[in-house]
Protein backbone atom coordinates (compact mmCIF):
# COMPACT_ATOMS: atom_id res chain seq x y z
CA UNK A 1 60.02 -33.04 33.70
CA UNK A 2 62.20 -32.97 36.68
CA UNK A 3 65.83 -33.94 37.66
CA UNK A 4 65.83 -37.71 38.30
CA UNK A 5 63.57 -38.07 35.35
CA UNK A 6 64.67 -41.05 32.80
CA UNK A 7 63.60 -39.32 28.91
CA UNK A 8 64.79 -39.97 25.13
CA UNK A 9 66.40 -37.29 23.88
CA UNK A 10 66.84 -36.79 20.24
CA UNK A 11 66.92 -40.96 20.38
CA UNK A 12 69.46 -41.59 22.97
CA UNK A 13 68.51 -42.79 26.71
CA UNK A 14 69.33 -40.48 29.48
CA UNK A 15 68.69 -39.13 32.51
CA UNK A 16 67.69 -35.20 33.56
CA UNK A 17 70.67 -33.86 35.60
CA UNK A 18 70.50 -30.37 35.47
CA UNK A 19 67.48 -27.87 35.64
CA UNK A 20 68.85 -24.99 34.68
CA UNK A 21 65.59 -22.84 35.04
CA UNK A 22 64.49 -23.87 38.24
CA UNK A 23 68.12 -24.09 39.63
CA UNK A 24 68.33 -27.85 40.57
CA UNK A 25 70.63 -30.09 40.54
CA UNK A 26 71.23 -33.78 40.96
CA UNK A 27 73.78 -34.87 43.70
CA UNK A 28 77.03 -34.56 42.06
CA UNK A 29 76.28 -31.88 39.25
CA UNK A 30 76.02 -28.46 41.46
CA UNK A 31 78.89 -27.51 39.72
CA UNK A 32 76.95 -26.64 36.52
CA UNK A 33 75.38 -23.54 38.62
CA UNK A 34 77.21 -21.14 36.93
CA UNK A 35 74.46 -18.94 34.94
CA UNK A 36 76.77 -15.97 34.63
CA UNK A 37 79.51 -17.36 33.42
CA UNK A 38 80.18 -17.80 29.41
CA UNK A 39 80.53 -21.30 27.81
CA UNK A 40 82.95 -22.29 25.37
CA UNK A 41 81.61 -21.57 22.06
CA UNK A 42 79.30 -18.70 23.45
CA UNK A 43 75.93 -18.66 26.01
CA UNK A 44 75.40 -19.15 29.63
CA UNK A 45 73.62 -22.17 31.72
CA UNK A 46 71.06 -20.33 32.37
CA UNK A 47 67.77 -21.86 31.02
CA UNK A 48 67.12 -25.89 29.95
CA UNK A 49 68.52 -28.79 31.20
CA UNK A 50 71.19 -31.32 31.00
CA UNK A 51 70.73 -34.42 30.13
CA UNK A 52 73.18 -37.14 30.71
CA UNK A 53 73.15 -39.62 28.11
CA UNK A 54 74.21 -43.43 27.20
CA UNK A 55 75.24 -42.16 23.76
CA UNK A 56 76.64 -39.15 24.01
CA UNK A 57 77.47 -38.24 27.36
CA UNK A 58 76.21 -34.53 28.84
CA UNK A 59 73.69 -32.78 26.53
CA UNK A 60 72.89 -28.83 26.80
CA UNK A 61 68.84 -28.53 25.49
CA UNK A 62 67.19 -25.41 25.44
CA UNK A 63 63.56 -25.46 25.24
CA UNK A 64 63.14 -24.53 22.12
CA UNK A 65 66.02 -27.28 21.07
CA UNK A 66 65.87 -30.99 20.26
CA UNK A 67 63.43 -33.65 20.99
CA UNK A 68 63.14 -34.82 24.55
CA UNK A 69 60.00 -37.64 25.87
CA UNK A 70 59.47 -38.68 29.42
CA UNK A 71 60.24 -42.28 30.17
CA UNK A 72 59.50 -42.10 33.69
């Protein structure tokens, strides 16, 4: 999966924003490049992506976290 790419994640529709481990980013989102710097709650964006959804707005998912299937 690649930025650009429409998936369901965890049930909700979104769209891949972020690729954290690869160091992409859609138009608008190069912001998020900041894999040194500590999150609120703990963790960098280091690794995974973010996925912006319908339901839920930006989502964080590791690899090992969630449920995520290409749409197209």
């Amino acid at each position: 999966m690649a930025i650009g790419d429409e998936v369901i994640a965890d049930g909700m529709s979104g769209v891949i924003v972020c690729d954290f481990d690869n160091r992409q980013f859609m138009d608008g989102y190069g912001d998020w490049d900041t894999p040194t710097i500590e999150m609120i709650g703990g963790g960098t964006l280091s690794s995974g992506v973010m996925i912006k959804t319908i339901e839920a707005g930006l989502i964080h998912y590791e690899e090992t976290s969630g449920h995520i299937d290409f749409v197209r």
